[in-house]
Protein backbone atom coordinates (compact mmCIF):
# COMPACT_ATOMS: atom_id res chain seq x y z
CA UNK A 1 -21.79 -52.62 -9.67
CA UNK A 2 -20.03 -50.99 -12.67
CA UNK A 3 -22.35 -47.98 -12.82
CA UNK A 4 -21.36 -47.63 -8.80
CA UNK A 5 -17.58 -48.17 -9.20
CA UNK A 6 -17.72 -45.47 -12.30
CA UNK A 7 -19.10 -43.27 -9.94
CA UNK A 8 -16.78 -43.96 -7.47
CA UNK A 9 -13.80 -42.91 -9.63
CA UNK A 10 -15.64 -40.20 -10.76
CA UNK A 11 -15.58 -38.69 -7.73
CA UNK A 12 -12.52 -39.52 -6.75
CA UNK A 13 -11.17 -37.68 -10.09
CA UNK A 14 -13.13 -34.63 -8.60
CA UNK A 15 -11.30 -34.58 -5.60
CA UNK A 16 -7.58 -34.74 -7.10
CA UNK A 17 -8.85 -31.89 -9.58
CA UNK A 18 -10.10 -30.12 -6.66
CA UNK A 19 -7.27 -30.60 -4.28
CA UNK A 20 -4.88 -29.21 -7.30
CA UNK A 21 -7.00 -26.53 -7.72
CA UNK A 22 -6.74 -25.52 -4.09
CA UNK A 23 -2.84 -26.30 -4.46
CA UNK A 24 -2.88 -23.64 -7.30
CA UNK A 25 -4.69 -20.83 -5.66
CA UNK A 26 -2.78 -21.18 -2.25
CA UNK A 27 0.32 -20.91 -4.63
CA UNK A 28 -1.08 -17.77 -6.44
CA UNK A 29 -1.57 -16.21 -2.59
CA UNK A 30 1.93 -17.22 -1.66
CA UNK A 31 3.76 -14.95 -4.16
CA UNK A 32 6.00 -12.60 -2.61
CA UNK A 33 4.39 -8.90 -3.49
CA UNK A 34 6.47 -6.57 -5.26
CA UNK A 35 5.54 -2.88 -3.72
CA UNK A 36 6.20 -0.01 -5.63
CA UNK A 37 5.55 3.22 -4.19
CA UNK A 38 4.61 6.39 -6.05
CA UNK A 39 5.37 9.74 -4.17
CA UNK A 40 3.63 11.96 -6.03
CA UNK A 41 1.92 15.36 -5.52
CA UNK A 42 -0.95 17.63 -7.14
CA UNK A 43 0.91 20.51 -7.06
CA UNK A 44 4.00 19.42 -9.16
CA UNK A 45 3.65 19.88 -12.86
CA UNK A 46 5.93 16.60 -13.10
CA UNK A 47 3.74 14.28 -11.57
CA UNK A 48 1.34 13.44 -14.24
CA UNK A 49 3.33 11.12 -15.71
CA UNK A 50 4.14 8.83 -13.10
CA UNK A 51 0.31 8.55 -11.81
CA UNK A 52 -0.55 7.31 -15.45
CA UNK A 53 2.18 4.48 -14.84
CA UNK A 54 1.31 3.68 -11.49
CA UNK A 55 -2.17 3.14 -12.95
CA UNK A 56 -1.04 1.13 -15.31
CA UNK A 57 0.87 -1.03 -12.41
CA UNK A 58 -1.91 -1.28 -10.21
CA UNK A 59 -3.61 -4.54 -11.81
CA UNK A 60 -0.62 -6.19 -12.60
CA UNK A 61 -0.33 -9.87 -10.47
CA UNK A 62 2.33 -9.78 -7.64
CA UNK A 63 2.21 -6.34 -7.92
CA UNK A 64 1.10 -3.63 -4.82
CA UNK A 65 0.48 -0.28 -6.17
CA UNK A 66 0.65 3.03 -3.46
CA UNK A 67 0.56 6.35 -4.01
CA UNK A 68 1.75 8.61 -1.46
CA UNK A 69 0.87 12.38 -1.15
CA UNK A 70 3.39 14.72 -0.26
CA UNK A 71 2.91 18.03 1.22
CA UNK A 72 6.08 19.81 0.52
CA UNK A 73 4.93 21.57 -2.84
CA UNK A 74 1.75 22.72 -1.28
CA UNK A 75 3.03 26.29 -0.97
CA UNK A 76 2.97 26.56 -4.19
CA UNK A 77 -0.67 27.13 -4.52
CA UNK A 78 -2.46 24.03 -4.33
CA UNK A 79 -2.89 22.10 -0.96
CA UNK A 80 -2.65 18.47 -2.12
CA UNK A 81 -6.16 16.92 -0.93
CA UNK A 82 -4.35 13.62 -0.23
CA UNK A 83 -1.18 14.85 1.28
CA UNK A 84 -0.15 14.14 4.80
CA UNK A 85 2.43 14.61 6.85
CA UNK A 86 3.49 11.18 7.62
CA UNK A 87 3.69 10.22 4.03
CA UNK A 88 6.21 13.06 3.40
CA UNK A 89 8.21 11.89 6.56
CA UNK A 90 8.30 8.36 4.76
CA UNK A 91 9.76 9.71 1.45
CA UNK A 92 12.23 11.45 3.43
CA UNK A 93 13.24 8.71 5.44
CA UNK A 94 14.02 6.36 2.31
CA UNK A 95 16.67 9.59 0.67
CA UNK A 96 19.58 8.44 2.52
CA UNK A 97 19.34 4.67 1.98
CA UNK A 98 18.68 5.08 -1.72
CA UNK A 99 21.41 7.52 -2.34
CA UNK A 100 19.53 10.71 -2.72
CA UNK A 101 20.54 14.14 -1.47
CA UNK A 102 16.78 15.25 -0.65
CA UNK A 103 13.00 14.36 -1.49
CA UNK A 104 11.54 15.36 -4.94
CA UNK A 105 8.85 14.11 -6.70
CA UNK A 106 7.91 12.01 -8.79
CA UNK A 107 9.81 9.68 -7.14
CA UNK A 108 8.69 5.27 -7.57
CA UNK A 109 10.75 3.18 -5.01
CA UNK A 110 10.48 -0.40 -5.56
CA UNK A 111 10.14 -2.71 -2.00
CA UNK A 112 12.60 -0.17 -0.57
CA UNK A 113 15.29 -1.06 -2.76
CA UNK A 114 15.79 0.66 -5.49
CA UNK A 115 14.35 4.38 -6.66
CA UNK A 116 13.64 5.64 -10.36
CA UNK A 117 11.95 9.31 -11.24
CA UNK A 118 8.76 6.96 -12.75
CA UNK A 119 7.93 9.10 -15.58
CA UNK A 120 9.44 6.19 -17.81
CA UNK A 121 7.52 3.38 -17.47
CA UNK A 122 10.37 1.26 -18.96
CA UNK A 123 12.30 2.17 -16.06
CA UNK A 124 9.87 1.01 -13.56
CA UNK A 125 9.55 -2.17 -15.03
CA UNK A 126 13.06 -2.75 -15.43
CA UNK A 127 13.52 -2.13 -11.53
CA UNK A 128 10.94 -4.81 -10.59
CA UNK A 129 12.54 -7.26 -13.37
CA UNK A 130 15.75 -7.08 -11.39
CA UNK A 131 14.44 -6.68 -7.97
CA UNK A 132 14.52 -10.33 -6.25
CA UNK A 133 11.48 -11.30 -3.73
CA UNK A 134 12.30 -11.01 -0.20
CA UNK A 135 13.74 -12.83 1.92
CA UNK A 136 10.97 -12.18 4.62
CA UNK A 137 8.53 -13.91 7.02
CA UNK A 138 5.49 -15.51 5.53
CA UNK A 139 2.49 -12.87 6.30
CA UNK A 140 -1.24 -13.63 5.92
CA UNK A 141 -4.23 -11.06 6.63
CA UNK A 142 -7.51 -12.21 7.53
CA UNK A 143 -10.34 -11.83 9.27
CA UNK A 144 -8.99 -8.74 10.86
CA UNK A 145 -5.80 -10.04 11.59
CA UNK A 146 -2.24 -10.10 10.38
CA UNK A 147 0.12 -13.63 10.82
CA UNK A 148 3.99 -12.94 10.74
CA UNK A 149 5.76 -16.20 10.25
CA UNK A 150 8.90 -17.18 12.31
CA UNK A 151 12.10 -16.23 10.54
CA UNK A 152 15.35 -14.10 10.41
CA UNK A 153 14.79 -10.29 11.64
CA UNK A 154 17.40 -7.24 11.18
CA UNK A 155 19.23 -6.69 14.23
CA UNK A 156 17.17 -4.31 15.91
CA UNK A 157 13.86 -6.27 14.32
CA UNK A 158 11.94 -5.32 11.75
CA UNK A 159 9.12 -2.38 11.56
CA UNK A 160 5.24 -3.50 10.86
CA UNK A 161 3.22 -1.19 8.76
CA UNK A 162 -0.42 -1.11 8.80
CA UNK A 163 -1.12 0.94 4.81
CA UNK A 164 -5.06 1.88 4.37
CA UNK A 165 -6.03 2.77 0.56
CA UNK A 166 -8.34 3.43 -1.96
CA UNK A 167 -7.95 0.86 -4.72
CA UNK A 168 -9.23 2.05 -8.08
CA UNK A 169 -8.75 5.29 -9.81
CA UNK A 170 -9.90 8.69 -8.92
CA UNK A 171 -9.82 11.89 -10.37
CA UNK A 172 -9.22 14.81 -9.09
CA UNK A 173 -9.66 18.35 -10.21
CA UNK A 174 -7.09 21.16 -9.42
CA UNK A 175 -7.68 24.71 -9.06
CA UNK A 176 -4.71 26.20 -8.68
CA UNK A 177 -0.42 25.91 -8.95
CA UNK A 178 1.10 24.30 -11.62
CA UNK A 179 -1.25 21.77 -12.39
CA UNK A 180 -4.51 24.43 -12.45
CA UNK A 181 -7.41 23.75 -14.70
CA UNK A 182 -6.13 20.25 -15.03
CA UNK A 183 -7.87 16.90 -13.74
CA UNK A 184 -5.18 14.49 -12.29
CA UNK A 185 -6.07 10.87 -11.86
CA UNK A 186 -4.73 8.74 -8.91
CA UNK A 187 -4.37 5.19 -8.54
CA UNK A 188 -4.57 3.44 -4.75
CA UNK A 189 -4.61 6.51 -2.84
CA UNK A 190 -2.93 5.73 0.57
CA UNK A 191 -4.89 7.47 3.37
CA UNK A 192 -3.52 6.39 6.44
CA UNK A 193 -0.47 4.86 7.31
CA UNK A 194 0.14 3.30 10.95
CA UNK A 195 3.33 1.21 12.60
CA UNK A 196 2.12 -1.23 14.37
CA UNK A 197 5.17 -2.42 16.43
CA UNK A 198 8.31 -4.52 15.95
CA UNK A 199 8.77 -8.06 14.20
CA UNK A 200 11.69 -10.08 16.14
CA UNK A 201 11.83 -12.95 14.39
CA UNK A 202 9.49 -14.93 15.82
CA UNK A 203 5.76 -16.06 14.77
CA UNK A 204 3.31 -13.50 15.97
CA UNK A 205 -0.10 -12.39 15.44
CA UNK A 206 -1.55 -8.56 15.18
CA UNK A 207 -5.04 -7.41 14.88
CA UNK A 208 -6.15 -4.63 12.62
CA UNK A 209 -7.53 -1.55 12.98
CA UNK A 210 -10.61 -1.79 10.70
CA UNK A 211 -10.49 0.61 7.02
CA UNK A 212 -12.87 2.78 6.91
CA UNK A 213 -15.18 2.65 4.33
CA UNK A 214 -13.85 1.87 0.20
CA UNK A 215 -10.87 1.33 1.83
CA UNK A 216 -8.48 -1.66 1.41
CA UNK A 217 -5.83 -3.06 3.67
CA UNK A 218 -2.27 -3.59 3.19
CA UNK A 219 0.53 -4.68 5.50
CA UNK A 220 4.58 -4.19 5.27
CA UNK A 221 6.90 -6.13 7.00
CA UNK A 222 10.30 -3.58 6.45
CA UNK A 223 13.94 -3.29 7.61
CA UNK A 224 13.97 0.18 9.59
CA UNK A 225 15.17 3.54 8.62
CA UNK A 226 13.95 3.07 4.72
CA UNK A 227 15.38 -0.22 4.22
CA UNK A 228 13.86 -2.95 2.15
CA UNK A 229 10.56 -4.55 2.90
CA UNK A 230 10.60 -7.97 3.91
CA UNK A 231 6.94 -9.07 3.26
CA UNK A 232 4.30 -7.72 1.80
CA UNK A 233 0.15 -8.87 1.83
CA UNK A 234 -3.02 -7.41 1.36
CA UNK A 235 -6.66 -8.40 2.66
């Protein structure tokens, strides 16, 4: 009887460690992501800097790394083999709100907030020390699918961006411009960046376009026209 009651309380010491244990890790996947977001390009002599930091940033918990290609310096040489378009558009959309005059690069803008050149990694880290987590809906991705809590939207709602990168590093080789004969390394590459519609406040559920292949999935919960993100998750 006393070997089968030790056993008992054996296991029932299992379970409470195990049911903490689960309490702890669903805590860990609860924290509000801090997004910082490099704009960066391979044909701006500048830019070396800031993709060393934003390597540096990448593995840091509670922390969601992008870099985002631009394409305006392409002309002087060098095509950037990342940039696109859209990515530009996004940079420029976020000028006004932040209190810039124009795009330049490098350029780090922390969950929509607040902006810093990101050559100083100092600088960076003091903008995420001050920046407070957001105030947004709880978000979730699995198994294919995003889940948007219920909660308080902007007026007009709130935009949902689907963000497909490569996480890691990878180095790249440039031929020509400002950065020629150099090798440039890049941390989370973004390669495609979708909206997916409008959050309105109230609990919904999206699917996701699958990533293509090496590639990871992020998605944004964000006020419109550059303002601050909301939520923040990756798969």
């Amino acid at each position: 009887m006393r070997e089968k009651r030790g056993n008992l309380v054996g296991a029932a010491k299992g379970m409470v460690a195990g049911a903490l244990l689960m309490a702890g890790t669903f805590a860990a996947a609860a924290q509000p992501l801090t997004v910082v977001e490099l704009f960066t390009s391979q044909g701006c002599s500048s830019c070396p800097p800031a993709n060393a930091n934003l390597i540096k940033l990448r593995d840091r918990p509670g922390v969601l790394a992008l870099s985002f290609a631009v394409t305006y310096w392409d002309y002087l040489g060098w095509k950037d083999t990342f940039g696109r378009q859209e990515f530009t558009e996004r940079q420029v959309t976020y000028e006004p709100a932040l209190g810039r005059s124009g795009p330049f690069t490098p350029q780090m803008v922390v969950n929509g907030r607040a902006d810093t050149v990101g050559n100083q990694l100092s600088d960076i880290e003091t903008l995420i020390g001050k920046d407070t987590p957001p105030a947004g809906p709880s978000l979730s991705l699995a198994d294919g699918k995003a889940t948007i809590g219920a909660g308080t939207a902007p007026a007009n709602g709130a935009d949902i961006w689907l963000v497909h990168y490569r996480p890691g590093v990878v180095d790249v080789p440039v031929g020509r411009g400002e950065n020629s004969g150099h090798t440039l390394p890049h941390a989370n590459v973004v390669h495609a960046l979708t909206r997916l519609g409008t959050w309105s406040g109230e609990a919904a559920t999206l699917s996701l376009p699958k990533a293509g292949d090496g590639l990871a999935t992020a998605v944004l919960v964000q006020t419109p026209h550059g303002g601050p993100i909301l939520a923040a998750a990756v798969e």
